[in-house]
Protein backbone atom coordinates (compact mmCIF):
# COMPACT_ATOMS: atom_id res chain seq x y z
CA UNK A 1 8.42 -3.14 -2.12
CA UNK A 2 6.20 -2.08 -5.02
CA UNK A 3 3.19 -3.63 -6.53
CA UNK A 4 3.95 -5.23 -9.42
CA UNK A 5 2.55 -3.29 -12.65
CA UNK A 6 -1.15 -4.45 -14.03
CA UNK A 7 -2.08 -4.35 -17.70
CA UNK A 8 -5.22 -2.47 -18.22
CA UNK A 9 -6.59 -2.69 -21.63
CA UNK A 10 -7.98 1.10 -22.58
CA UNK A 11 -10.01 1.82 -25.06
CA UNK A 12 -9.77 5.58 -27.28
CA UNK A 13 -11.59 6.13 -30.18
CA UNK A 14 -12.82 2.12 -30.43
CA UNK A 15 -9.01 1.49 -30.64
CA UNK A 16 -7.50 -0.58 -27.89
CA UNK A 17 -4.43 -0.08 -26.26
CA UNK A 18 -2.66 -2.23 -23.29
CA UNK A 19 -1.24 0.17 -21.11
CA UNK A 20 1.09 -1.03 -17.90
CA UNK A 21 0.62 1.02 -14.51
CA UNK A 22 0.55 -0.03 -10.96
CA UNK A 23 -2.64 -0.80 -9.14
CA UNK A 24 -3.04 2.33 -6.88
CA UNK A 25 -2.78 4.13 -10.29
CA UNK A 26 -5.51 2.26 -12.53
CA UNK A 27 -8.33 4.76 -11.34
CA UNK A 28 -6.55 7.10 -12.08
CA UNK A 29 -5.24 5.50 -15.47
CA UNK A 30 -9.19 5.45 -16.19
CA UNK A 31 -10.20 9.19 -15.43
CA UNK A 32 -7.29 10.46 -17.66
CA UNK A 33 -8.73 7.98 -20.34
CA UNK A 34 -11.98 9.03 -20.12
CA UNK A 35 -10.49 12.44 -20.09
CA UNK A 36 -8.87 12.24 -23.14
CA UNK A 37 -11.48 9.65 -25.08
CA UNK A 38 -14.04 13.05 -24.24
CA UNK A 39 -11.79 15.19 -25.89
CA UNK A 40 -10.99 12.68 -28.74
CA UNK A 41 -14.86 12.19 -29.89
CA UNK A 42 -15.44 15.90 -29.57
CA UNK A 43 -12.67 16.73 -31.82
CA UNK A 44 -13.95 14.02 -34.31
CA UNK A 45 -17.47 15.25 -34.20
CA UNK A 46 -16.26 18.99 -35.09
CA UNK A 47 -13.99 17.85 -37.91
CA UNK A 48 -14.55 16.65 -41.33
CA UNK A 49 -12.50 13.66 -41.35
CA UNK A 50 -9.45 13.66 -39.21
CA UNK A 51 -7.17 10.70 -38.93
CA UNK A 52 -6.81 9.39 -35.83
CA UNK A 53 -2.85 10.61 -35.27
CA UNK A 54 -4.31 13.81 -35.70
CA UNK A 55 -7.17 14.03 -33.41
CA UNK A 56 -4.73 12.47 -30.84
CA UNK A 57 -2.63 15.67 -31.11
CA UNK A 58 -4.92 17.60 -31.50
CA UNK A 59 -6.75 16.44 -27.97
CA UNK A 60 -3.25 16.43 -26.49
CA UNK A 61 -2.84 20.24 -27.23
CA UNK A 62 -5.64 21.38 -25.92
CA UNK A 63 -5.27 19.22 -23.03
CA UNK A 64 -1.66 21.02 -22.68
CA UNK A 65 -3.25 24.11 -23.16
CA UNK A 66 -5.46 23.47 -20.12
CA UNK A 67 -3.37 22.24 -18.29
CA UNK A 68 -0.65 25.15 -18.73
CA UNK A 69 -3.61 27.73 -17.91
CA UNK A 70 -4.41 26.49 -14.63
CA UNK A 71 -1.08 26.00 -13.67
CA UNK A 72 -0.56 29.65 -14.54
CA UNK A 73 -3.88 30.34 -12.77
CA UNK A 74 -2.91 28.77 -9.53
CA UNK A 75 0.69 30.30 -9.29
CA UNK A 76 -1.15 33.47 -9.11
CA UNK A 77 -3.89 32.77 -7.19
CA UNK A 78 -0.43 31.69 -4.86
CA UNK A 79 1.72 34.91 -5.44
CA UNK A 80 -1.65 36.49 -4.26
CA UNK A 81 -2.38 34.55 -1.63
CA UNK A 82 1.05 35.30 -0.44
CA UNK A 83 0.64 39.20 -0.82
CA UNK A 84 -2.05 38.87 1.56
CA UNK A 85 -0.75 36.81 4.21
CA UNK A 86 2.32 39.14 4.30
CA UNK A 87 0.41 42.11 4.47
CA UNK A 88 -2.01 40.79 7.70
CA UNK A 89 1.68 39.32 9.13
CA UNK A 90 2.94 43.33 9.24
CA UNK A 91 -0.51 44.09 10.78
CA UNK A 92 -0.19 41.46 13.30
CA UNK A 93 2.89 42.55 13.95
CA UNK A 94 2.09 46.45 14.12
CA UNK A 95 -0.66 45.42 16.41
CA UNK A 96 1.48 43.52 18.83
CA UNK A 97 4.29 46.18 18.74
CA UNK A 98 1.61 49.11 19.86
CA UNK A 99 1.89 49.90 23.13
CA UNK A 100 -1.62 48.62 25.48
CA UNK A 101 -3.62 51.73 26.14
């Protein structure tokens, strides 16, 4: 049986939001809002005078955008990884095929 869900009250911008997550989750509720309040303010700071909808989507794009580049990044750090442990596989494989001298 589950937990049942906490409120945690964040806070983005100085705007506060209840947000409803399970208890194993609430750290990491709180690194994704700090996450995202980071990205917020620095988006504020650089613009003249954003509403807040906008900085919101604005933070959640380039979040995306990160997001999307690692994954990309780590599928081929993976496909490479792969090319590599098939090629010492066939050398393994040569090796214990050669006859003992």
């Amino acid at each position: 049986m589950t937990d049942p869900a906490v409120t945690v009250t964040i806070k983005l911008l100085d705007r506060e939001f209840l947000v409803g997550c399970q208890p194993d989750e609430r750290a990491g509720l709180l690194a994704a809002v700090e996450h995202l309040n980071g990205k917020m303010r620095e988006i504020k700071q650089a613009a003249r005078s954003p509403g807040y909808d906008r900085i919101a989507v604005l933070a959640a794009l380039d979040i995306t955008h990160e997001l999307l580049m690692l994954q990309r990044s780590q599928r081929t750090l993976s496909s490479h990884a792969g090319e590599q442990i098939s090629m010492l596989r066939r050398k393994l494989e040569a090796a214990l095929a050669a006859p003992l001298e």
